[in-house]
Protein backbone atom coordinates (compact mmCIF):
# COMPACT_ATOMS: atom_id res chain seq x y z
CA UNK A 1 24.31 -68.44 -96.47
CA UNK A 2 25.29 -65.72 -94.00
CA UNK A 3 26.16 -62.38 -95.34
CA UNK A 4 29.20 -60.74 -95.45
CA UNK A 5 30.56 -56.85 -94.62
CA UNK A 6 33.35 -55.09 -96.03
CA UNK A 7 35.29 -55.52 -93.02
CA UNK A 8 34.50 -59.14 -92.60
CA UNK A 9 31.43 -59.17 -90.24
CA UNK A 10 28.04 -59.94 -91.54
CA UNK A 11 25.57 -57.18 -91.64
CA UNK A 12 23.14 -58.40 -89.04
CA UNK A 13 26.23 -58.42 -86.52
CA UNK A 14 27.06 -54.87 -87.81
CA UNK A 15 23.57 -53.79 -87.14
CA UNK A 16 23.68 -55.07 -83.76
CA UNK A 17 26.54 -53.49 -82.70
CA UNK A 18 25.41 -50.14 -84.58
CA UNK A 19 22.18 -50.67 -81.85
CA UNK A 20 24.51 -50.96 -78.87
CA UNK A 21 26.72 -48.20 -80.04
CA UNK A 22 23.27 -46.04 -80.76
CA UNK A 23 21.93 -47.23 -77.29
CA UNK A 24 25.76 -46.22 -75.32
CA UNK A 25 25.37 -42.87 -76.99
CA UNK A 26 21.73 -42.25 -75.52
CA UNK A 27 22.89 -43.42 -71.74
CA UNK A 28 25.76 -41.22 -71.58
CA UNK A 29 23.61 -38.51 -73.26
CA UNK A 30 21.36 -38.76 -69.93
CA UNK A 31 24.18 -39.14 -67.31
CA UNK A 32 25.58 -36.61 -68.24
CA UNK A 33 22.13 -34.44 -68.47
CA UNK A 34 21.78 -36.21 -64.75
CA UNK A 35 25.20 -35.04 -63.80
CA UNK A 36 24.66 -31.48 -64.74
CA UNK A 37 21.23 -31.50 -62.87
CA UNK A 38 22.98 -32.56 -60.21
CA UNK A 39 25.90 -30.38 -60.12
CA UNK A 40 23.24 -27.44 -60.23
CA UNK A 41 21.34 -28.73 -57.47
CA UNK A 42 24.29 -28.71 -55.33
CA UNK A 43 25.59 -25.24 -56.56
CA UNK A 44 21.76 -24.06 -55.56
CA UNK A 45 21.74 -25.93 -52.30
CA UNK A 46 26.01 -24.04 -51.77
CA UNK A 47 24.19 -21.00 -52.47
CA UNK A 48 21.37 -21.45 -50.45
CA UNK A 49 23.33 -22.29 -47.55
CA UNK A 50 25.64 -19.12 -48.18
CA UNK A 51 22.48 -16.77 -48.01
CA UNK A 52 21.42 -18.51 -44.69
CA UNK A 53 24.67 -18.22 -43.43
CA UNK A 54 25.07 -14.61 -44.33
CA UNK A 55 21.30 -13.69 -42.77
CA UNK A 56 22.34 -15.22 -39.34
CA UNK A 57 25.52 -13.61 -39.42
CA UNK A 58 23.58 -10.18 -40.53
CA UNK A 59 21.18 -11.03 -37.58
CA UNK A 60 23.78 -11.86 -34.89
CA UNK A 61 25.45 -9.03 -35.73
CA UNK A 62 22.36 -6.18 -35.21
CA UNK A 63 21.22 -8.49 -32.01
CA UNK A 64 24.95 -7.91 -30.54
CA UNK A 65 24.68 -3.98 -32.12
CA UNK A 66 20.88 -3.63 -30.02
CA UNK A 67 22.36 -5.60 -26.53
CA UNK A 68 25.37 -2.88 -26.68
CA UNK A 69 22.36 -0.08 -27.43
CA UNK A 70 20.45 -1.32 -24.28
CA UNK A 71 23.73 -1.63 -22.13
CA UNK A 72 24.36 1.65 -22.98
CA UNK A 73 20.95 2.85 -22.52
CA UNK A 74 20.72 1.41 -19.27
CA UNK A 75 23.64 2.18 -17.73
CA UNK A 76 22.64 6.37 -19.04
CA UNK A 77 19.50 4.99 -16.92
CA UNK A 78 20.84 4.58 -13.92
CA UNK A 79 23.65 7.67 -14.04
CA UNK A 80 20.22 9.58 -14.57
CA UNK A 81 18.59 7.82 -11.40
CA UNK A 82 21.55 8.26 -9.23
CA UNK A 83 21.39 11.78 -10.23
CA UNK A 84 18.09 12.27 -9.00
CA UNK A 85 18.67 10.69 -5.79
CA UNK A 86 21.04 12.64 -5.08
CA UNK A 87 19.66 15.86 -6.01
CA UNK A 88 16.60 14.79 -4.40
CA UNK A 89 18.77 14.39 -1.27
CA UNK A 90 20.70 17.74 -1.68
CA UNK A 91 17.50 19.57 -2.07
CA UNK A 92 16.18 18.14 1.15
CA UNK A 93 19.08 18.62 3.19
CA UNK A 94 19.46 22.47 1.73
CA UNK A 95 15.68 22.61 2.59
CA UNK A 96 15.97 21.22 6.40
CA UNK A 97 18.60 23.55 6.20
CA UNK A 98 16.84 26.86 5.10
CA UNK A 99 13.72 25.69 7.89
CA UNK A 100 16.14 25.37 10.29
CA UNK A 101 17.62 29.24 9.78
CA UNK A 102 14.71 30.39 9.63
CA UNK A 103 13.25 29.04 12.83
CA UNK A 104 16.29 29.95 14.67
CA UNK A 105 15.83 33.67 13.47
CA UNK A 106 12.24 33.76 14.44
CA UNK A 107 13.18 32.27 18.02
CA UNK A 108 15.86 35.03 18.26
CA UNK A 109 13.44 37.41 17.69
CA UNK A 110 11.07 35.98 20.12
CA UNK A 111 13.99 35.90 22.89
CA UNK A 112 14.40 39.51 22.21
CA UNK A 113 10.51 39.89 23.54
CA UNK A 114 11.12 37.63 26.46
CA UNK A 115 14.40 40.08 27.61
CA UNK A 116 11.79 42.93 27.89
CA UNK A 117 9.22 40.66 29.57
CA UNK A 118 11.58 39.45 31.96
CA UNK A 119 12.72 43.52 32.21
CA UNK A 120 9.36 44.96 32.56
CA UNK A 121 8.44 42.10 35.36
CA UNK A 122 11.95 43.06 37.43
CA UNK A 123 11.18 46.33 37.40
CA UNK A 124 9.53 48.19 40.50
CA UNK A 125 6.90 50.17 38.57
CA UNK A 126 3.24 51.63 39.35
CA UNK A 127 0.26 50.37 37.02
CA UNK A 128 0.58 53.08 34.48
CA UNK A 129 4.32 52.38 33.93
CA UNK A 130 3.99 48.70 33.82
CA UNK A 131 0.84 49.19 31.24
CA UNK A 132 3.10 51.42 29.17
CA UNK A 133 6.44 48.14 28.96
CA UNK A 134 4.30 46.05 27.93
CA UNK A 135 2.31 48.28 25.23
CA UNK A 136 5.82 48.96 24.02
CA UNK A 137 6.24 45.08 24.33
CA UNK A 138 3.08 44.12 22.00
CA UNK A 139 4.40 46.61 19.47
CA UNK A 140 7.55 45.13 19.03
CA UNK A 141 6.32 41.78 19.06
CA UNK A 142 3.37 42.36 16.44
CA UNK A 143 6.06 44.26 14.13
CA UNK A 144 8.20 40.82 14.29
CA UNK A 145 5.20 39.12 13.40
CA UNK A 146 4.33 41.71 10.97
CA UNK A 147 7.97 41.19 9.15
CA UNK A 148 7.53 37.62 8.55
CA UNK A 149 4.08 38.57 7.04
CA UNK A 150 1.53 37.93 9.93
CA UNK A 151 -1.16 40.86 10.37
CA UNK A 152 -4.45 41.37 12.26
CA UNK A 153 -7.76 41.23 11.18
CA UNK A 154 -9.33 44.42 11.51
CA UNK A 155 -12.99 43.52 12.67
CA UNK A 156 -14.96 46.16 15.13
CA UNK A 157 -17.41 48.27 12.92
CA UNK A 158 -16.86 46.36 9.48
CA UNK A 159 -19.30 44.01 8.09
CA UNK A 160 -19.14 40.39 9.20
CA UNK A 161 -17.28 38.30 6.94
CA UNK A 162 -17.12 34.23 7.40
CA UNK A 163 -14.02 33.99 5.63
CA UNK A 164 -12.38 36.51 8.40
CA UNK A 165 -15.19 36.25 11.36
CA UNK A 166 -16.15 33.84 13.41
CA UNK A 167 -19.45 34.75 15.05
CA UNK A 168 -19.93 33.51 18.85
CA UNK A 169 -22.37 35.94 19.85
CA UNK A 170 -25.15 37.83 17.84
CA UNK A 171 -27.40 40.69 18.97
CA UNK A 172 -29.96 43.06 17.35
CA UNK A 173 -28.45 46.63 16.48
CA UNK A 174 -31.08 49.42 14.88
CA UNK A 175 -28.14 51.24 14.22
CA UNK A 176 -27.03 48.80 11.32
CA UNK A 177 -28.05 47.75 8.45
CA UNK A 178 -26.60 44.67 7.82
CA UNK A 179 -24.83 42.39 9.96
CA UNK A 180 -22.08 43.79 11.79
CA UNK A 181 -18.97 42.82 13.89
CA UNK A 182 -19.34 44.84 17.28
CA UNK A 183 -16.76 43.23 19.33
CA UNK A 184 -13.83 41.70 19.48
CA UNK A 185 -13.05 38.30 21.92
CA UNK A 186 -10.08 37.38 19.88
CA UNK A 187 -8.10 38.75 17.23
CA UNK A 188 -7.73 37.09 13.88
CA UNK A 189 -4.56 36.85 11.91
CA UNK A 190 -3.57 36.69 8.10
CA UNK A 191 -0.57 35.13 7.03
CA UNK A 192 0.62 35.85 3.65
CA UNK A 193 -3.04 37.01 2.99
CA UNK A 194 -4.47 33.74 4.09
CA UNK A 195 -6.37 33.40 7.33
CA UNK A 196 -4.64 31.42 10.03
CA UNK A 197 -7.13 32.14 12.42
CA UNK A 198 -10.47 33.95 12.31
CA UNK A 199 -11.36 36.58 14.61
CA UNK A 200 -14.14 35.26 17.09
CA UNK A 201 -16.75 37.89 17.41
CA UNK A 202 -20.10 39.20 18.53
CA UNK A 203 -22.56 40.29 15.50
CA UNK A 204 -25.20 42.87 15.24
CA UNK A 205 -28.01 42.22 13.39
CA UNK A 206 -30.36 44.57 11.90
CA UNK A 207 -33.36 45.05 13.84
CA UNK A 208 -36.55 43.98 12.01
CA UNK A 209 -39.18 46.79 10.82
């Protein structure tokens, strides 16, 4: 004899469908607690994506800002190289220049001297007035030399130096005391204080006890 519900059903079938009812509630329970794991996996995943996004634009961006930089900072490079080459060129051209003036003043000078040569050697002089052109000559041509800084090397009767003397000869002396420059083959001359050519000499020595 079966039993019967309130409502016409028998309990056991009333259970039963209580069961499925219970069992429906659980599964959408966890499809729903799927669905919301899911939905926050794919708002971490949109988010994710965002920040990668945003870094490569925030990279691309200071690659683009350091190519300008280097553009810039070679094209400054070569505005500063041309520069140089052409100041380099400008400062040899002014210095060819400056060489060149000078040279041609020197050789002016020079010309001047060969007018009195050419003078002295036209002229129908005795010894003693020939002798005294070209003494005047050798003055005026040692005080050209003399303005553009060349001097002689005194020598006779002054104590032999190598850096000024150049010994070619050497004899003993009693009359010195330590070796001296007694004459003169060729004069020596200075040049801005520095020796362009020694003055070759004989030398007295000291004559031993």
């Amino acid at each position: 004899m079966q039993m019967k519900s309130e409502n016409g059903k028998c309990k056991a079938c009333a259970s039963d469908m209580k069961t499925e009812c219970n069992m429906t509630t659980e599964g959408n329970d966890a499809c729903k607690a799927t669905t919301r794991s899911d939905t926050a996996e794919e708002v971490a995943t949109r988010e994710t994506m965002a920040g990668e996004v945003e870094a490569r634009e925030g990279l691309e961006e200071r690659l683009a800002e350091t190519e300008a930089k280097a553009r810039e900072n070679w094209n400054m490079y070569l505005r500063a190289l041309a520069d140089l080459n052409n100041y380099q060129r400008r400062m040899a051209r002014d210095l060819a220049f400056h060489i060149r003036s000078g040279k041609k003043d020197m050789i002016l000078k020079l010309l001047a001297v060969v007018d009195d040569m050419e003078r002295a050697l036209a002229a129908e002089a005795d010894y003693g007035a020939l002798r005294e052109g070209v003494e005047m000559i050798l003055r005026k041509l040692l005080d050209i030399l003399a303005a553009e800084g060349v001097a002689p090397i005194e020598a006779v009767g002054l104590p032999f130096d190598p850096k000024f003397h150049e010994a070619v000869a050497a004899c003993e002396d009693p009359k010195v005391d330590t070796d001296t420059v007694v004459e003169e083959f060729r004069r020596g001359y200075t040049y801005e204080d520095e020796v362009i050519r020694a003055t070759m000499a004989r030398v007295a020595r000291p004559t031993n006890a």
